[in-house]
Protein backbone atom coordinates (compact mmCIF):
# COMPACT_ATOMS: atom_id res chain seq x y z
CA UNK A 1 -7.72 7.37 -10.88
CA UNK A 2 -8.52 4.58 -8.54
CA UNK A 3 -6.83 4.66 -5.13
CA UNK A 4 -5.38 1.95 -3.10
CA UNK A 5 -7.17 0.41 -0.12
CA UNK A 6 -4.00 1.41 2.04
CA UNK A 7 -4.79 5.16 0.55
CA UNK A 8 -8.46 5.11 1.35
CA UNK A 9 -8.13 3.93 4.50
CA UNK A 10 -5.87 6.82 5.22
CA UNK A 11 -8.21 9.19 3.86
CA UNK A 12 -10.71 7.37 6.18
CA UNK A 13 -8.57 7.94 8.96
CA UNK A 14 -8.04 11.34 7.95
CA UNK A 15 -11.98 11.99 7.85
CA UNK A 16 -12.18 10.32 11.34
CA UNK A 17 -10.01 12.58 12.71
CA UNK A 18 -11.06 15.99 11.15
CA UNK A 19 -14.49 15.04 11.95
CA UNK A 20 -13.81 14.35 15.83
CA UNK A 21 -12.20 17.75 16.50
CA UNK A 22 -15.09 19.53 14.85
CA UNK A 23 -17.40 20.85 17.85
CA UNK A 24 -20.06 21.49 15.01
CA UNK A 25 -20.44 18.55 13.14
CA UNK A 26 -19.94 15.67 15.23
CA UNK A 27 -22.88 15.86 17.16
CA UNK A 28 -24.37 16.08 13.98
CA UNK A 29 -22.99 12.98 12.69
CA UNK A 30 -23.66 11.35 15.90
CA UNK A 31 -27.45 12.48 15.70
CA UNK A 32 -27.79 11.42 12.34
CA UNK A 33 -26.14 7.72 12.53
CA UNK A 34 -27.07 7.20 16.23
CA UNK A 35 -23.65 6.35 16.93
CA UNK A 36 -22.15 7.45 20.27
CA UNK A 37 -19.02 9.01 21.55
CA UNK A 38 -18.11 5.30 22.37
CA UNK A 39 -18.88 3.52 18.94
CA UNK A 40 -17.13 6.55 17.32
CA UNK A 41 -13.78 5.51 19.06
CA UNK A 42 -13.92 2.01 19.14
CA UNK A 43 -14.66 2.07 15.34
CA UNK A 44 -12.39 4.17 14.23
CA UNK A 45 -9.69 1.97 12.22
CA UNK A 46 -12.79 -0.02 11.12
CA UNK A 47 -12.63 0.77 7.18
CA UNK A 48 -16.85 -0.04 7.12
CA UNK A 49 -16.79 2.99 9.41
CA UNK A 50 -14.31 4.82 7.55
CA UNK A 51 -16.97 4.76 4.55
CA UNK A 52 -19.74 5.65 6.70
CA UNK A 53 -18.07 8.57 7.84
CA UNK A 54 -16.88 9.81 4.44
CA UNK A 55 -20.62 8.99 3.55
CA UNK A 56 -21.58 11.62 5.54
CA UNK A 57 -19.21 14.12 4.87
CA UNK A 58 -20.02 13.72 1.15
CA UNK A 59 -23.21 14.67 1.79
CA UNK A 60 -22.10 18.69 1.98
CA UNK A 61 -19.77 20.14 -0.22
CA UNK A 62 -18.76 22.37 2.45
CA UNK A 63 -17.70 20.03 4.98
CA UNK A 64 -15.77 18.37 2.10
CA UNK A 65 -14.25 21.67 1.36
CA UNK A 66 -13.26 22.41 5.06
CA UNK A 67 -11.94 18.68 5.30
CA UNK A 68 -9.64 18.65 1.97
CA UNK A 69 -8.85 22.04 2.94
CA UNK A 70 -7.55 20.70 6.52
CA UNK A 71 -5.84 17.65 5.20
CA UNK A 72 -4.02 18.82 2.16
CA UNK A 73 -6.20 16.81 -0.51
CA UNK A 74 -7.98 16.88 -3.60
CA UNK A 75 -11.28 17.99 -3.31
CA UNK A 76 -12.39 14.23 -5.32
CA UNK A 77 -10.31 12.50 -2.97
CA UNK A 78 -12.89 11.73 -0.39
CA UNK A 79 -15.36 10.22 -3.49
CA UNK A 80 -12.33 8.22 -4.63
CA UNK A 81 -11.10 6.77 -0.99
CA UNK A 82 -14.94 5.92 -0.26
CA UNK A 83 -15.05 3.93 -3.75
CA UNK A 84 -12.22 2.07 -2.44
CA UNK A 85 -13.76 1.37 0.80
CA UNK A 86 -16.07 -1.94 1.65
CA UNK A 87 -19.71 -0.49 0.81
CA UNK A 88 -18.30 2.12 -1.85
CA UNK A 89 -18.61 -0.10 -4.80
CA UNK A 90 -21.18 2.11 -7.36
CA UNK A 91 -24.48 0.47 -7.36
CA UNK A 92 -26.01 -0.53 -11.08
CA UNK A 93 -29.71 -0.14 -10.76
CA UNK A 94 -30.30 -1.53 -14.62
């Protein structure tokens, strides 16, 4: 099932925030992206950012876990919000 863009971009926002109160993986993300404390909150309604974040998050099914867990969602409904994001379109290598 395809979400909305208004529904991703909630789940984005939802990723944002889970991901800024967690002491353990935000400096993490920040290390990885080379984003700092000051990109993370002036981008954070930014739905390119959004992506990036669930991006990241998608790379570990734990932190996926932990953040659907948190938020109340499906455990696909990170994958489905960042297909509906700018930059989540799936890529067609043939």
């Amino acid at each position: 099932m395809t979400l909305s863009r208004e529904t991703a971009e909630t789940i984005g926002l939802q990723a944002v925030a889970w991901l800024a109160s967690n002491d353990e993986i935000l400096p993490v993300f920040l290390g990885a992206t080379g984003a700092s404390e000051g990109d993370f909150r002036e981008n954070l309604q930014d739905p390119a950012f959004q992506g990036s974040i669930l991006d990241f998050l998608l790379m570990d099914d734990k932190w996926i876990i932990e953040f659907c867990d948190t938020a109340g969602l499906a455990y696909d409904a990170p994958m489905r919000a960042r297909a509906a994001l700018p930059g989540g379109g799936q890529v067609h290598w043939t």
